[in-house]
C-alpha atoms as a PDB file:
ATOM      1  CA  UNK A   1     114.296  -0.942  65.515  1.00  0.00           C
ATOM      2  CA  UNK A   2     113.174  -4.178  65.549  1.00  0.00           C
ATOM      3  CA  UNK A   3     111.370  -6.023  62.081  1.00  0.00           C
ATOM      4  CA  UNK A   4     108.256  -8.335  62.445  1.00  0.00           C
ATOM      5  CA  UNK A   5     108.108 -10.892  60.052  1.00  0.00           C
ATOM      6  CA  UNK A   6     110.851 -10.929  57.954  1.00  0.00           C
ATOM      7  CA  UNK A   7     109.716 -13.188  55.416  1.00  0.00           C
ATOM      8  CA  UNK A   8     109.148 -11.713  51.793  1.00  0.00           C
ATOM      9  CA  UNK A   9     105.749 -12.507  51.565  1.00  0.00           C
ATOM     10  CA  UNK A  10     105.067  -9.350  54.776  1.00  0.00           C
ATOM     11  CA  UNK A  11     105.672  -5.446  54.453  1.00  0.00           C
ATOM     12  CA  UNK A  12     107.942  -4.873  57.403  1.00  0.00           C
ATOM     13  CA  UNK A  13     105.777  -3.439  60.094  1.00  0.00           C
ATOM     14  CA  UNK A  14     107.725  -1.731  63.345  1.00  0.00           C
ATOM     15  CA  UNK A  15     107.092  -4.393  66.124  1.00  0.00           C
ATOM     16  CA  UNK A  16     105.766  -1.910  68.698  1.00  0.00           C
ATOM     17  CA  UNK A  17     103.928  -0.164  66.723  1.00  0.00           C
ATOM     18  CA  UNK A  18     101.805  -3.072  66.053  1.00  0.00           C
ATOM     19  CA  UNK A  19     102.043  -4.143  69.616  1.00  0.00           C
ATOM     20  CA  UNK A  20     100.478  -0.839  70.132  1.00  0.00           C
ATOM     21  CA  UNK A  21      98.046  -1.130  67.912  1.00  0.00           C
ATOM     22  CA  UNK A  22      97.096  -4.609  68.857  1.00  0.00           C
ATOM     23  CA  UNK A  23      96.351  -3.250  72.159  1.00  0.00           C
ATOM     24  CA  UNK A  24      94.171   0.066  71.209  1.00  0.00           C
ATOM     25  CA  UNK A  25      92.290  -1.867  68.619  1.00  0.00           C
ATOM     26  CA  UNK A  26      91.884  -5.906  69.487  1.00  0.00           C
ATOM     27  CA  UNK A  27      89.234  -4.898  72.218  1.00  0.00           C
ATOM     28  CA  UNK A  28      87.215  -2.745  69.434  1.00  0.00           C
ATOM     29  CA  UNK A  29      87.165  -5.370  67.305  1.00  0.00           C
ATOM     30  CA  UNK A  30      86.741  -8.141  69.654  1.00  0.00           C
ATOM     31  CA  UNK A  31      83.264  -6.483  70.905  1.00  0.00           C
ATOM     32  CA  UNK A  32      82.075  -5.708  66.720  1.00  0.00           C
ATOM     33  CA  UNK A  33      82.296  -9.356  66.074  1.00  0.00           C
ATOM     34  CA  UNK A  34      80.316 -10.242  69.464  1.00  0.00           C
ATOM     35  CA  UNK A  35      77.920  -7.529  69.842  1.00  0.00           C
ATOM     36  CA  UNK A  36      77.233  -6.742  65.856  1.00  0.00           C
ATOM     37  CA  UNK A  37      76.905  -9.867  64.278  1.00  0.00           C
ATOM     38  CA  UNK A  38      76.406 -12.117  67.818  1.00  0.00           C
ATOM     39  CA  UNK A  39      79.521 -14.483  66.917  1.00  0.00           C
ATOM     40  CA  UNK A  40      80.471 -16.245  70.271  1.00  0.00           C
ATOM     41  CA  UNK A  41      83.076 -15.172  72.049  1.00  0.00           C
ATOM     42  CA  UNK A  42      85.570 -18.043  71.677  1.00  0.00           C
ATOM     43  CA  UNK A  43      85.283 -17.783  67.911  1.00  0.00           C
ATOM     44  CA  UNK A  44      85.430 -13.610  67.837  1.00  0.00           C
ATOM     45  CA  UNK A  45      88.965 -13.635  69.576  1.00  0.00           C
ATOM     46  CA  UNK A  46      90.117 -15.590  66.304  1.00  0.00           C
ATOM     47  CA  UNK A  47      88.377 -13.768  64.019  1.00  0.00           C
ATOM     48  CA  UNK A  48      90.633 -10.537  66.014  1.00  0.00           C
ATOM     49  CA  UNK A  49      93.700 -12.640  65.373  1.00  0.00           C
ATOM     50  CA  UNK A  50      93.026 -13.224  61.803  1.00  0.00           C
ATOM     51  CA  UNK A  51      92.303  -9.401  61.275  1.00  0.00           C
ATOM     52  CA  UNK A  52      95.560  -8.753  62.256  1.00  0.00           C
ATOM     53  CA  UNK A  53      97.495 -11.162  60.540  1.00  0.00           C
ATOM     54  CA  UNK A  54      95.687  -9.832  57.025  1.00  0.00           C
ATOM     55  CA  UNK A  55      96.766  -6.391  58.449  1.00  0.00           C
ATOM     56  CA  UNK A  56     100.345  -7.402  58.717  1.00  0.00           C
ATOM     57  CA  UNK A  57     100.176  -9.517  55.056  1.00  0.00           C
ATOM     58  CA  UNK A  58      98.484  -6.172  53.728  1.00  0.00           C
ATOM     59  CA  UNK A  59     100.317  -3.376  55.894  1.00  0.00           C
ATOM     60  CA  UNK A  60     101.818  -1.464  52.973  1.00  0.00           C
ATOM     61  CA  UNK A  61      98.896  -0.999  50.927  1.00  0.00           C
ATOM     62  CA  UNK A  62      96.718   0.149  54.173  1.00  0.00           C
ATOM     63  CA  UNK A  63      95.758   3.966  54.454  1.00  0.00           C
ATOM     64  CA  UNK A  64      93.506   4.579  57.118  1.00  0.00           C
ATOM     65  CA  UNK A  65      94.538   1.492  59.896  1.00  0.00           C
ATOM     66  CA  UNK A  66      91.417   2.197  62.263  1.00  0.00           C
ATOM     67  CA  UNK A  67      89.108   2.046  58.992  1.00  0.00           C
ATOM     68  CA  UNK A  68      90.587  -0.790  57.217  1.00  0.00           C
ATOM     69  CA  UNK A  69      90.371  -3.181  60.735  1.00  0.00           C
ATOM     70  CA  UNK A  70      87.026  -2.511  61.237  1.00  0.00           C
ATOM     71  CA  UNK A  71      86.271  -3.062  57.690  1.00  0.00           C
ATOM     72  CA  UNK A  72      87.954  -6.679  58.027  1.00  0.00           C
ATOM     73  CA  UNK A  73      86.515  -7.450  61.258  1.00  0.00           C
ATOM     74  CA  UNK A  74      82.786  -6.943  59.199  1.00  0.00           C
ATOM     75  CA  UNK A  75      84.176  -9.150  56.308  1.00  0.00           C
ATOM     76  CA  UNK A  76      85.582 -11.696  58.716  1.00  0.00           C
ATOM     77  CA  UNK A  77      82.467 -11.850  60.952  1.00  0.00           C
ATOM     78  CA  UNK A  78      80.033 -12.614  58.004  1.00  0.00           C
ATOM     79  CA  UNK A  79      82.075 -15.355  56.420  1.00  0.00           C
ATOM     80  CA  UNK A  80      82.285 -16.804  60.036  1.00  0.00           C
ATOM     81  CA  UNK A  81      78.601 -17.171  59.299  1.00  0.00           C
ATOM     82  CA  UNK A  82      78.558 -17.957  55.437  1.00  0.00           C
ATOM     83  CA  UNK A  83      80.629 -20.708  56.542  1.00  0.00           C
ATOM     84  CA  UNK A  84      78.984 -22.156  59.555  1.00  0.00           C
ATOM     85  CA  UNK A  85      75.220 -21.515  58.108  1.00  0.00           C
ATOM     86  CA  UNK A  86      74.662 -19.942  61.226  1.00  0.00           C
ATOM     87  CA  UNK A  87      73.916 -23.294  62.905  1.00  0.00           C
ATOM     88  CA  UNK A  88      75.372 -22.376  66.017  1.00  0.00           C
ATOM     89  CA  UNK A  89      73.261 -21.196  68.587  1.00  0.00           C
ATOM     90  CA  UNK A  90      73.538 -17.760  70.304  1.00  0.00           C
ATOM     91  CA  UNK A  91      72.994 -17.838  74.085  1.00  0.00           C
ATOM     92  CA  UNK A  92      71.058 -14.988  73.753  1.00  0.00           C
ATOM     93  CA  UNK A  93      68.394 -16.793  72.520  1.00  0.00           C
ATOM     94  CA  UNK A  94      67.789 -18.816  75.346  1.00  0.00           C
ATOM     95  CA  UNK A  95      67.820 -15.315  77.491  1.00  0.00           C
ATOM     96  CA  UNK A  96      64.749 -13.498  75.405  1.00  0.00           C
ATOM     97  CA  UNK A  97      61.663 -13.203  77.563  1.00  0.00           C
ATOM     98  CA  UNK A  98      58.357 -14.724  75.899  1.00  0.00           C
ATOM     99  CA  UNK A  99      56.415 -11.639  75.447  1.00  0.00           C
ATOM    100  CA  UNK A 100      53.235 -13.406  76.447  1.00  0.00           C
ATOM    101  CA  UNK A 101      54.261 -14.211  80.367  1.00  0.00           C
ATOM    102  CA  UNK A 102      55.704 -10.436  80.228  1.00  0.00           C
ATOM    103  CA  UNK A 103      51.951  -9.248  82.418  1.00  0.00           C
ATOM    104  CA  UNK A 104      51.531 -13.501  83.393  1.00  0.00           C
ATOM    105  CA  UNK A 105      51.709 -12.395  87.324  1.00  0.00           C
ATOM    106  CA  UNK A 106      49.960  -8.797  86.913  1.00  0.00           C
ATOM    107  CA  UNK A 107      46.961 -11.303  86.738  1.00  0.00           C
ATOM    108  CA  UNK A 108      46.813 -13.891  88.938  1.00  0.00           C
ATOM    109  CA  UNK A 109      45.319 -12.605  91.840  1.00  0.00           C
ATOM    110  CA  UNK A 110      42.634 -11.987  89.981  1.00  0.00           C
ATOM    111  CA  UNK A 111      42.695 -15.948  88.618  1.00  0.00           C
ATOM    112  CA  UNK A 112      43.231 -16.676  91.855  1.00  0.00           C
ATOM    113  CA  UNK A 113      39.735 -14.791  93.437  1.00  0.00           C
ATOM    114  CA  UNK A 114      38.124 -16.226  90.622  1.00  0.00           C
ATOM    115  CA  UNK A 115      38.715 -19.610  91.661  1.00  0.00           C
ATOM    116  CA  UNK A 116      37.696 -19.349  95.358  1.00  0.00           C
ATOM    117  CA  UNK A 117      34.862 -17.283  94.025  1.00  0.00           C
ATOM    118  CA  UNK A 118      33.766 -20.332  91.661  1.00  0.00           C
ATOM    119  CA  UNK A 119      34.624 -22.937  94.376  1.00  0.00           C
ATOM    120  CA  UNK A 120      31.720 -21.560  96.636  1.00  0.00           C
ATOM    121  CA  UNK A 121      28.947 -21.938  93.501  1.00  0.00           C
ATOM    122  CA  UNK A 122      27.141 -25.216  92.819  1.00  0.00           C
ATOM    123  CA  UNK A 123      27.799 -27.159  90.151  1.00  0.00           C
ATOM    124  CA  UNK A 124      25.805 -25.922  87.412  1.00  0.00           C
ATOM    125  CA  UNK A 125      26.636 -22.228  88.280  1.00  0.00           C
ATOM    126  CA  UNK A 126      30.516 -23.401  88.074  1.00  0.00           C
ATOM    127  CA  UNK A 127      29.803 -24.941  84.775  1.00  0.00           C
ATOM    128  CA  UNK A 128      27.972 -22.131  83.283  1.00  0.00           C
ATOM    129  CA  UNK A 129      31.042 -19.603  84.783  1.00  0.00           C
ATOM    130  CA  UNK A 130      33.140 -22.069  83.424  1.00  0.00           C
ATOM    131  CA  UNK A 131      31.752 -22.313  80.203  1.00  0.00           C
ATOM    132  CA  UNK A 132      31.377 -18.189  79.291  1.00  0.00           C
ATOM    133  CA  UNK A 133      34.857 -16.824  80.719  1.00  0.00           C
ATOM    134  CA  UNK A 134      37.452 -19.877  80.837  1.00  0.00           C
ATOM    135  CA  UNK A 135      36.399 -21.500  77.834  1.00  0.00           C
ATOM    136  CA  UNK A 136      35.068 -18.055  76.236  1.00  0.00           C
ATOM    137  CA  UNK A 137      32.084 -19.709  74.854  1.00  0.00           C
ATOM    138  CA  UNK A 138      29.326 -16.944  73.458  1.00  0.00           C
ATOM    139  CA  UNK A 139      25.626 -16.953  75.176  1.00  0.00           C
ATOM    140  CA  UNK A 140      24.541 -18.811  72.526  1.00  0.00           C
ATOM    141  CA  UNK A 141      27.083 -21.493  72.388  1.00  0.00           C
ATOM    142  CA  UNK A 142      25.936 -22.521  76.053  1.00  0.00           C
ATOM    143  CA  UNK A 143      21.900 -22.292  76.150  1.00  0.00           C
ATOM    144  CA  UNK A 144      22.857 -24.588  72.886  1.00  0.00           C
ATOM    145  CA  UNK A 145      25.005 -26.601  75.161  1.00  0.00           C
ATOM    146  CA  UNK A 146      22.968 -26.659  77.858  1.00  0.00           C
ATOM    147  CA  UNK A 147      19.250 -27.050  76.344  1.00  0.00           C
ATOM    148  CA  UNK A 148      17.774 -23.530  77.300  1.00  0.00           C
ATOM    149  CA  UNK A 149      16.946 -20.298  75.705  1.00  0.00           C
ATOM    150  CA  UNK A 150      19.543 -17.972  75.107  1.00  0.00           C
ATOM    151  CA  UNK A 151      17.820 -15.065  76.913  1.00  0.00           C
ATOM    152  CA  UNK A 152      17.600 -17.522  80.403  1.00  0.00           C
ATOM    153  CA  UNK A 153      21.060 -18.056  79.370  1.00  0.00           C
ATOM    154  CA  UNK A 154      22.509 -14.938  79.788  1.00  0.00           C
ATOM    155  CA  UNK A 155      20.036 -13.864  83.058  1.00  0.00           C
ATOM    156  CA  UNK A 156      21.372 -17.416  84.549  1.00  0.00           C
ATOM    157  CA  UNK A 157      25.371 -16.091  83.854  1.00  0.00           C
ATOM    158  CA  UNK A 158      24.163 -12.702  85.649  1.00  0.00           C
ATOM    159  CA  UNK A 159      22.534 -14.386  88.266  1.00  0.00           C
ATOM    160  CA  UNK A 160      25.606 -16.587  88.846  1.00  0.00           C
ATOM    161  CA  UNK A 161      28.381 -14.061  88.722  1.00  0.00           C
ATOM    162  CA  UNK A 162      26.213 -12.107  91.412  1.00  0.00           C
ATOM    163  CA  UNK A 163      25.937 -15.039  93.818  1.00  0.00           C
ATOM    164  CA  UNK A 164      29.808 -15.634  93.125  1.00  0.00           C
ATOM    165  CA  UNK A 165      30.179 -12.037  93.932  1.00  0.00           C
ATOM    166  CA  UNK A 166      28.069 -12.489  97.578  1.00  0.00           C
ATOM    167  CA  UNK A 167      30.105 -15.679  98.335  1.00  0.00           C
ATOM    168  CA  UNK A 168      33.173 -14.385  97.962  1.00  0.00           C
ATOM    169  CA  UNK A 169      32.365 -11.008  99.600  1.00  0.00           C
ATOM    170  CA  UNK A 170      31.061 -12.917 102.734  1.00  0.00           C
ATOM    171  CA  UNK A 171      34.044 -15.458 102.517  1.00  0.00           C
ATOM    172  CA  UNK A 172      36.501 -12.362 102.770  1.00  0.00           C
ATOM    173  CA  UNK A 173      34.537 -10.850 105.862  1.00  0.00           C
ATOM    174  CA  UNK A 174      34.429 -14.181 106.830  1.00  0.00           C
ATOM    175  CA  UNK A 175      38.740 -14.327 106.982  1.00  0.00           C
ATOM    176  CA  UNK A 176      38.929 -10.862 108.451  1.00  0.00           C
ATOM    177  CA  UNK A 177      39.687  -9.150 104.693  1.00  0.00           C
ATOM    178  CA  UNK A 178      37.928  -5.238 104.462  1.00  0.00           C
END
C-alpha cells in the first residue's frame, strides 16, 4: 500500500484511492465552478486542484467525501470572485441576444413595402406619411407643423395612405406579383 504525502502536516490518504476519486469527482467539480458561478475555464481547473489539495490537508476529519468537495468547490468558486471583484469578463456575455432585434426580421418586409409604397407619393404625401408613422408624431403635432387644421390633417393622412395603397397595388401588378 502505497502513502501519499508523507509529510506530518497530511493524514495519510491511500494513493489510489484518491487517484480514484480524483477521477469520479474532478469532472463534477470542474463543471460547478464553470456552469454555477460562470468562473472561466482556465481558472476552474485550479480551483479543482486546490479542492483537492484541502481534501488531502483535511482527509481525516472528512465524513461524507462527495459532500465535503462540493462544499469546497462553492467556497473556492466565490472567493475566486471576492478576490478578483468579478472584473473578468464572462464570454457569455458577449453571446446573449439583445431582446429587441429578437422579432427585428419578422418585420422588414413590411418596412420594406412601406418604403416602395412611400417612394411612389409626392413629396408632401411622403412628408405627412413620414411625419405620423416614422416619426410617430400625433394629428395634431403635424396640422401644427404643417399650418392646417387638424381635421384636414387627419383626412389628408387617409387620403395619402390610400393613394400609397393604389401605387403600390398597381406597382405589384405592374412586376407580375398577385
Amino acid at each position: 500500500m502505497s502513502v501519499l504525502n508523507s509529510d506530518a502536516a497530511f493524514p495519510r490518504v491511500d494513493e489510489s484511492q484518491f487517484e480514484a476519486l480524483y477521477a469520479e469527482q474532478s469532472e463534477f467539480l470542474f463543471s460547478v465552478a464553470v456552469r454555477k458561478f460562470r468562473v472561466p475555464e482556465s481558472e476552474a481547473d485550479a480551483l479543482v486542484h486546490e479542492v483537492f489539495l484541502s481534501y488531502l490537508k483535511h482527509a481525516d476529519q472528512v465524513r461524507e467525501v462527495r459532500g465535503w468537495l462540493l462544499g469546497a468547490i462553492c467556497h473556492a468558486s466565490r472567493y475566486y470572485w471576492r478576490s478578483h471583484g468579478r472584473t473578468v469578463l464572462v464570454e457569455e456575455q458577449f453571446d446573449r441576444i439583445d431582446p429587441k432585434s429578437l422579432n427585428i426580421l419578422d418585420g422588414l418586409p413590411d418596412q420594406l413595402a412601406a418604403r416602395e409604397a412611400l417612394a411612389c407619393l409626392t413629396p408632401r404625401c411622403q412628408n405627412v406619411l413620414r411625419l405620423r408613422y416614422f416619426d410617430g408624431c400625433s394629428i395634431a403635432e403635424i396640422a401644427k407643423s404643417l399650418g392646417l387644421t387638424a381635421k384636414y390633417t387627419q383626412k389628408l393622412v387617409t387620403k395619402c395612405l390610400r393613394r400609397a395603397e393604389r401605387m403600390y397595388k398597381a406597382k405589384e401588378k405592374r412586376k407580375g406579383k398577385p
